[in-house]
PDB file of N, CA and C in Angstrom:
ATOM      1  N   UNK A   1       0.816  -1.195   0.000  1.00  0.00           N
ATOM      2  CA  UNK A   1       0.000   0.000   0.000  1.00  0.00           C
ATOM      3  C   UNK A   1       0.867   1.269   0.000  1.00  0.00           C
ATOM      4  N   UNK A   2       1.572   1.139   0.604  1.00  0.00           N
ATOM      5  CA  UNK A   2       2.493   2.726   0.705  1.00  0.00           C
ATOM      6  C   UNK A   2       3.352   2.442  -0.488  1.00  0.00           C
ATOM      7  N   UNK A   3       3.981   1.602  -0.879  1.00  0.00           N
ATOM      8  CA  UNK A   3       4.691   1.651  -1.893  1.00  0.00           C
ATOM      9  C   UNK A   3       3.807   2.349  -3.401  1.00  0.00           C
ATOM     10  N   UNK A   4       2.640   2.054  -3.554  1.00  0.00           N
ATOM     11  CA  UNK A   4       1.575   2.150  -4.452  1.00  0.00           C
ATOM     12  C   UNK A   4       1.167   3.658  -4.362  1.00  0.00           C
ATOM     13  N   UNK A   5       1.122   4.148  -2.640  1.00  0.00           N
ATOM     14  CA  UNK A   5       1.027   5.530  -2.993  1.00  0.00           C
ATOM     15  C   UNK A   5       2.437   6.586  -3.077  1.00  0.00           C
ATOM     16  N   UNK A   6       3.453   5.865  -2.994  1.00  0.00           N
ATOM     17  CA  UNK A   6       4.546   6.553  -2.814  1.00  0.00           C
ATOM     18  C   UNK A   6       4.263   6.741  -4.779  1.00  0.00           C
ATOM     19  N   UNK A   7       4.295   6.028  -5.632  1.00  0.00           N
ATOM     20  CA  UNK A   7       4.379   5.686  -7.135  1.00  0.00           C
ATOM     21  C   UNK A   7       3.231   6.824  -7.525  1.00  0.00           C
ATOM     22  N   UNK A   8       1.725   6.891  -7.117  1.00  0.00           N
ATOM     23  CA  UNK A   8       1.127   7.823  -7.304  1.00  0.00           C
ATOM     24  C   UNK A   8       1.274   9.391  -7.038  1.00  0.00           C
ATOM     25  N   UNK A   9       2.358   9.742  -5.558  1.00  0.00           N
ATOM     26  CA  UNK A   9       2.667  10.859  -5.225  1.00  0.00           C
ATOM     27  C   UNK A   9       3.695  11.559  -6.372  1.00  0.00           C
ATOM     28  N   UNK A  10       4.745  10.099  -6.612  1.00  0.00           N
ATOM     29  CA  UNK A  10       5.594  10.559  -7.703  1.00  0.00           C
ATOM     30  C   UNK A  10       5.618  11.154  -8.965  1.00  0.00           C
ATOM     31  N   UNK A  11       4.142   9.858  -9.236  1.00  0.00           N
ATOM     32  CA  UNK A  11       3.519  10.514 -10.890  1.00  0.00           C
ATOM     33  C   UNK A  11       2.883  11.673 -10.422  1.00  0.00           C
ATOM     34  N   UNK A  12       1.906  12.195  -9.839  1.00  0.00           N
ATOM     35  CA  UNK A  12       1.543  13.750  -9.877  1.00  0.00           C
ATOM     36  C   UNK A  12       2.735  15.080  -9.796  1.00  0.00           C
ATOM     37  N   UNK A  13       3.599  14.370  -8.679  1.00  0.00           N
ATOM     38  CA  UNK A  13       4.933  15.097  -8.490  1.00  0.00           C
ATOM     39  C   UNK A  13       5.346  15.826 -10.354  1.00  0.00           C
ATOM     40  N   UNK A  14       5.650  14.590 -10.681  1.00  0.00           N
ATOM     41  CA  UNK A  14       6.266  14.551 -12.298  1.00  0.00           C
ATOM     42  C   UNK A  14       5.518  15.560 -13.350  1.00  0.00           C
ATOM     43  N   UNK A  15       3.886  15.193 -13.112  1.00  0.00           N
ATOM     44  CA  UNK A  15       2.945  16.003 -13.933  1.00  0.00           C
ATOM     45  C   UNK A  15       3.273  17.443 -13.672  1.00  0.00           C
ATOM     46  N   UNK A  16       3.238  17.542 -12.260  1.00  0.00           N
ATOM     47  CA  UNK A  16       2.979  19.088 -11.867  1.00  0.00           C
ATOM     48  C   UNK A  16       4.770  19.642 -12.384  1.00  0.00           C
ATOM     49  N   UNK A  17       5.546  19.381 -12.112  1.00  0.00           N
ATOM     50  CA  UNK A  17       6.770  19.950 -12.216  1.00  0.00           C
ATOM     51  C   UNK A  17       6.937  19.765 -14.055  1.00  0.00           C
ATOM     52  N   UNK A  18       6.439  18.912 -14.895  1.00  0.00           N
ATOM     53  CA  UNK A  18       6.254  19.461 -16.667  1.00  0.00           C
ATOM     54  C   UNK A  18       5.773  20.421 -16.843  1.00  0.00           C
ATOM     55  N   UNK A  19       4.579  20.712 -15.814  1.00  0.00           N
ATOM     56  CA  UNK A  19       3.665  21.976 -16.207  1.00  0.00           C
ATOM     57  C   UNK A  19       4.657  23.367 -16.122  1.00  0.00           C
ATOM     58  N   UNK A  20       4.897  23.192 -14.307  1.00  0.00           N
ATOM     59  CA  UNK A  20       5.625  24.453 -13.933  1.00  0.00           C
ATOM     60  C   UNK A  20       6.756  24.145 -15.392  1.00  0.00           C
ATOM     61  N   UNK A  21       7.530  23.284 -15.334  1.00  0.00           N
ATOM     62  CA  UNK A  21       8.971  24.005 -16.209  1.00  0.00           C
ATOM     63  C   UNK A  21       8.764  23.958 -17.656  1.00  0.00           C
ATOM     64  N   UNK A  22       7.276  23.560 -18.420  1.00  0.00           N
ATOM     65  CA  UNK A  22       7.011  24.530 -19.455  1.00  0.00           C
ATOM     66  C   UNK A  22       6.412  25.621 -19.737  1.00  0.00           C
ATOM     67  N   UNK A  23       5.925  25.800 -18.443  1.00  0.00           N
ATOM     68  CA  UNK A  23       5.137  27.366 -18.569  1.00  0.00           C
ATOM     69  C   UNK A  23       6.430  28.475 -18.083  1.00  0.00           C
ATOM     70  N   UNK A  24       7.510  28.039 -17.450  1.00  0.00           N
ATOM     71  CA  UNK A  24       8.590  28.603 -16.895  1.00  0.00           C
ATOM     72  C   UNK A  24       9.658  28.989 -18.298  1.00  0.00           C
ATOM     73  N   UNK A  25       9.573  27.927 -19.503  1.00  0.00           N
ATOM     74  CA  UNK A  25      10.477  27.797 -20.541  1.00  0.00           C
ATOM     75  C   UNK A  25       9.510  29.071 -21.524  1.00  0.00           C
ATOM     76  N   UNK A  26       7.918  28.850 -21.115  1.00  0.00           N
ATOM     77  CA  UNK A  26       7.368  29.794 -22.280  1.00  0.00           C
ATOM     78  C   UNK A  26       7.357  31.447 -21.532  1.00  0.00           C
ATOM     79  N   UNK A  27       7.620  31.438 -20.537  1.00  0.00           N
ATOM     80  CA  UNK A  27       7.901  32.467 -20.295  1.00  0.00           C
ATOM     81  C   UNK A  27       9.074  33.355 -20.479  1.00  0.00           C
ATOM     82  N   UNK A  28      10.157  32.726 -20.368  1.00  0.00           N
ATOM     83  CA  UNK A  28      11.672  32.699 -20.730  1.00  0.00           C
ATOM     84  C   UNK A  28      12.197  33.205 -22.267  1.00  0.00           C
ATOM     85  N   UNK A  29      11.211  32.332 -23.256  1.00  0.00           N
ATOM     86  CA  UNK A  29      11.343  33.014 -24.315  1.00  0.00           C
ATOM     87  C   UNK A  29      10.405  34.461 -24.811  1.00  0.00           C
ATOM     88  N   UNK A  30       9.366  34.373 -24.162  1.00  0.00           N
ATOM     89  CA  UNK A  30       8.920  35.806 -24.265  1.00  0.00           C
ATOM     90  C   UNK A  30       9.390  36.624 -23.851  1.00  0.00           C
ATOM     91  N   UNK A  31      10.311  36.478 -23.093  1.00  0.00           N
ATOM     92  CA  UNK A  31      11.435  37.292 -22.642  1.00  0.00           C
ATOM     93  C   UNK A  31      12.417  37.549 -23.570  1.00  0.00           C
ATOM     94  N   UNK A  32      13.225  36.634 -23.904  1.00  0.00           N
ATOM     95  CA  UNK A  32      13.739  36.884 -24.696  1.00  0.00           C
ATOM     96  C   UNK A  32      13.783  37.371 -25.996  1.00  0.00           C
ATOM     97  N   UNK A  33      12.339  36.796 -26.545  1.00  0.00           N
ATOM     98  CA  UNK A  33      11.693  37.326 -27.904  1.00  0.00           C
ATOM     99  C   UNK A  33      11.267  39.132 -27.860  1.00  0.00           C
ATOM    100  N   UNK A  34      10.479  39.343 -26.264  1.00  0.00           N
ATOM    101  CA  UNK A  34      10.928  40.616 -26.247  1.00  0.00           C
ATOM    102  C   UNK A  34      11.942  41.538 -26.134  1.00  0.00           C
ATOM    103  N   UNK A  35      12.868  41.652 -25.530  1.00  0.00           N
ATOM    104  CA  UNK A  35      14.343  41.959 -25.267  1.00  0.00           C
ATOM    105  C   UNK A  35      14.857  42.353 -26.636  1.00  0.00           C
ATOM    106  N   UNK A  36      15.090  41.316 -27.549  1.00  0.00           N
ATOM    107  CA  UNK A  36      15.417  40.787 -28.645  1.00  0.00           C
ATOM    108  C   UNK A  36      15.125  41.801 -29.627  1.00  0.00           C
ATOM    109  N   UNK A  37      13.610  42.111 -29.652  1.00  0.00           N
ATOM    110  CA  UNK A  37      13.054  43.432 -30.361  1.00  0.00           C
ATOM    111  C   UNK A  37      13.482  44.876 -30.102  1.00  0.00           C
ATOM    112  N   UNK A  38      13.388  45.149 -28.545  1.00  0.00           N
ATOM    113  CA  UNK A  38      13.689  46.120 -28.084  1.00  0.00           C
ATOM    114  C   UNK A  38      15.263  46.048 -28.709  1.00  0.00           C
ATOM    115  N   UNK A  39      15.890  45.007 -28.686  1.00  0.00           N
ATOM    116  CA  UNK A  39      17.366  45.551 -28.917  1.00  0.00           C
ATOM    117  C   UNK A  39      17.720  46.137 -30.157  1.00  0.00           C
ATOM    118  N   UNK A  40      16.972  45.173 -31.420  1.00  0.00           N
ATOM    119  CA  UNK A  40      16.812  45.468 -32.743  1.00  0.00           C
ATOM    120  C   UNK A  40      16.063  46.511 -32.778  1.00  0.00           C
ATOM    121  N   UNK A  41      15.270  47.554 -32.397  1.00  0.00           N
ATOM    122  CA  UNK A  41      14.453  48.876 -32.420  1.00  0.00           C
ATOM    123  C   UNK A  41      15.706  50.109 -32.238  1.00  0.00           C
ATOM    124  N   UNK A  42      16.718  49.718 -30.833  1.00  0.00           N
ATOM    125  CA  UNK A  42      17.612  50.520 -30.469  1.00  0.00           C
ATOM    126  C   UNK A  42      18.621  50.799 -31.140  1.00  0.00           C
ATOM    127  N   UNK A  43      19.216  49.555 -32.167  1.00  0.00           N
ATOM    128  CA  UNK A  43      19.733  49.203 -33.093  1.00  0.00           C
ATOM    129  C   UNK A  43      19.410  50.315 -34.642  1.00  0.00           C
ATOM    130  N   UNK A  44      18.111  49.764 -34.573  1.00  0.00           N
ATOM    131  CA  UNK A  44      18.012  50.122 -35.911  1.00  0.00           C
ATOM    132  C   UNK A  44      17.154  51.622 -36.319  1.00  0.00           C
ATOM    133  N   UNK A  45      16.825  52.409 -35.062  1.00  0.00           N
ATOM    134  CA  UNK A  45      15.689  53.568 -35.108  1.00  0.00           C
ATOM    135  C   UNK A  45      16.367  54.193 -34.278  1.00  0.00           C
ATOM    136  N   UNK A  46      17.157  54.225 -33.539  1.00  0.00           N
ATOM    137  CA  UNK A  46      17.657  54.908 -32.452  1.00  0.00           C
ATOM    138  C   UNK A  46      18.198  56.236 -33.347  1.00  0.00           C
ATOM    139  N   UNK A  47      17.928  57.696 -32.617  1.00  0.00           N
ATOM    140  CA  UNK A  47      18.160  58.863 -32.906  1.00  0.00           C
ATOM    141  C   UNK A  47      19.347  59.463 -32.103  1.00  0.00           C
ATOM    142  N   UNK A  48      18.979  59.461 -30.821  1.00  0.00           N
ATOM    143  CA  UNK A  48      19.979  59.918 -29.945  1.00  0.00           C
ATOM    144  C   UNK A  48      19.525  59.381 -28.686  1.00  0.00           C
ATOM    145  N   UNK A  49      20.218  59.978 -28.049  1.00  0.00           N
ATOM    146  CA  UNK A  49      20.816  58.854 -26.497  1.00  0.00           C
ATOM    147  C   UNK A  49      19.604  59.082 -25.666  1.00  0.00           C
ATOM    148  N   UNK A  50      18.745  60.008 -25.633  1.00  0.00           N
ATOM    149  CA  UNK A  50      17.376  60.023 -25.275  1.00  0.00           C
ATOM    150  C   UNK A  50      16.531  59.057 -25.341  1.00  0.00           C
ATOM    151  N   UNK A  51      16.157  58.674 -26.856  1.00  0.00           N
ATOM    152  CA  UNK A  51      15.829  57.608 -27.191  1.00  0.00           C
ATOM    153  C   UNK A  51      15.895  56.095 -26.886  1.00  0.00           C
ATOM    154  N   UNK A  52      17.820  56.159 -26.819  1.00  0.00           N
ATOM    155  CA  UNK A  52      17.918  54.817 -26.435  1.00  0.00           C
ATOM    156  C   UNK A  52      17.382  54.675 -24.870  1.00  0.00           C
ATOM    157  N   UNK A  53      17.540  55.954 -23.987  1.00  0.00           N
ATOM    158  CA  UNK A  53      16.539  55.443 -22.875  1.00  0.00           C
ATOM    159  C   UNK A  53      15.849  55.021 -21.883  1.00  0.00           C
ATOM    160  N   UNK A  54      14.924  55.381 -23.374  1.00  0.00           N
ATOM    161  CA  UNK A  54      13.266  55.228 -23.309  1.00  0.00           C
ATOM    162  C   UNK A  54      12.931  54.188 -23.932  1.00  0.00           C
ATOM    163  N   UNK A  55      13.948  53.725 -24.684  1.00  0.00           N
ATOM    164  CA  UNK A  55      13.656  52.353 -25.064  1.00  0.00           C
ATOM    165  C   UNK A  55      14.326  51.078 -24.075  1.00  0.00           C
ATOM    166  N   UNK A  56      15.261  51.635 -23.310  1.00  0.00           N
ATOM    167  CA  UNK A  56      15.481  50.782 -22.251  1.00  0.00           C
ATOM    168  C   UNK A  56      14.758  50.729 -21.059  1.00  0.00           C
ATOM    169  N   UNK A  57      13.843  51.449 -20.745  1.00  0.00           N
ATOM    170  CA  UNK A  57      12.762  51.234 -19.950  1.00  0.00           C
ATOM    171  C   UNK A  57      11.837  50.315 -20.149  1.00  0.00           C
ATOM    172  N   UNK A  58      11.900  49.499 -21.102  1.00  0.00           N
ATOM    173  CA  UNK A  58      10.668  48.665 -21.349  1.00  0.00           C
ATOM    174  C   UNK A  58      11.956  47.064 -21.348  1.00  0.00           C
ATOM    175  N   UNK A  59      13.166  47.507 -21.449  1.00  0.00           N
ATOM    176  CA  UNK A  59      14.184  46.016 -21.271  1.00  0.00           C
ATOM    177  C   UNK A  59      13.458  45.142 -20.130  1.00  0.00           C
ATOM    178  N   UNK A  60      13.088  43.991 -19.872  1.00  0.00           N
ATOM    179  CA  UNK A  60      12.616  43.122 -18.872  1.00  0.00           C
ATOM    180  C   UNK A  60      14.458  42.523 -18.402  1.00  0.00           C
ATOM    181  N   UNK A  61      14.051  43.291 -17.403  1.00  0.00           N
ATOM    182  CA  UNK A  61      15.933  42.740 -16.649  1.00  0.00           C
ATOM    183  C   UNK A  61      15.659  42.442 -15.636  1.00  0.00           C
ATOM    184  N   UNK A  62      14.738  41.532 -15.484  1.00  0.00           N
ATOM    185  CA  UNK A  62      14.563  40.088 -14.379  1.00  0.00           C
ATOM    186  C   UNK A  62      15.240  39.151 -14.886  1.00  0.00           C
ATOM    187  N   UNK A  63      15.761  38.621 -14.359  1.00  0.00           N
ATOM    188  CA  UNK A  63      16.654  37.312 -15.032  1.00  0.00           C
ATOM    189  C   UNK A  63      16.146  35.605 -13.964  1.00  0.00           C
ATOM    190  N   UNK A  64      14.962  35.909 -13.536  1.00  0.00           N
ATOM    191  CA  UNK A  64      14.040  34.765 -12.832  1.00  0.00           C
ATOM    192  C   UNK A  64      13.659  33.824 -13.967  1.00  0.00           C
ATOM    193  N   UNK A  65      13.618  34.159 -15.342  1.00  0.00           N
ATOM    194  CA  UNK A  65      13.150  33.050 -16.144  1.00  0.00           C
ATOM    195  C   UNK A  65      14.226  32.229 -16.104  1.00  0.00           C
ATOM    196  N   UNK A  66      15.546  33.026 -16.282  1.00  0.00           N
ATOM    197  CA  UNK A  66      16.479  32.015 -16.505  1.00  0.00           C
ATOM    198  C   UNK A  66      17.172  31.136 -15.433  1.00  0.00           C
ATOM    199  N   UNK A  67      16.704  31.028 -14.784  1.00  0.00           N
ATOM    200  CA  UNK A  67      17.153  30.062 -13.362  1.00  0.00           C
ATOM    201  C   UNK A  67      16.119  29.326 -12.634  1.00  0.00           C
ATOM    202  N   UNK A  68      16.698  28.215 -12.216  1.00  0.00           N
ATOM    203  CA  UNK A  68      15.603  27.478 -11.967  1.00  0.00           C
ATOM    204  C   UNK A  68      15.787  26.872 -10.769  1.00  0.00           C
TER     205      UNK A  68
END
């Protein structure tokens, strides 16, 4: 009996921790996919140093996606 629920605690264990670390991976790249833009905007439209920013105000510089 305990062995049987130790096997069931495990499989939910397993389920729940795919969920968290693909919703953790899709978050990570929206991060990055945003970043990514902002950098190419600063890159490629940037006027003067004003600009760049105001465009660095919107950089997401949490770095929580990437660690786990």
């Amino acid at each position: 009996m305990v062995r049987k629920q130790y096997q069931e605690r495990l499989e939910l264990d397993l389920v729940q921790d795919t969920l968290y670390f693909n919703r953790r991976m899709k978050e990570s790249q929206e991060a990055v996919d945003h970043n990514y833009e902002l950098v190419h905007l600063m890159y490629d439209e940037q006027k003067n140093g004003q600009e760049v920013r105001d465009i660095l105000k919107h950089v997401n510089w949490n770095s929580e996606h990437f660690v786990v």
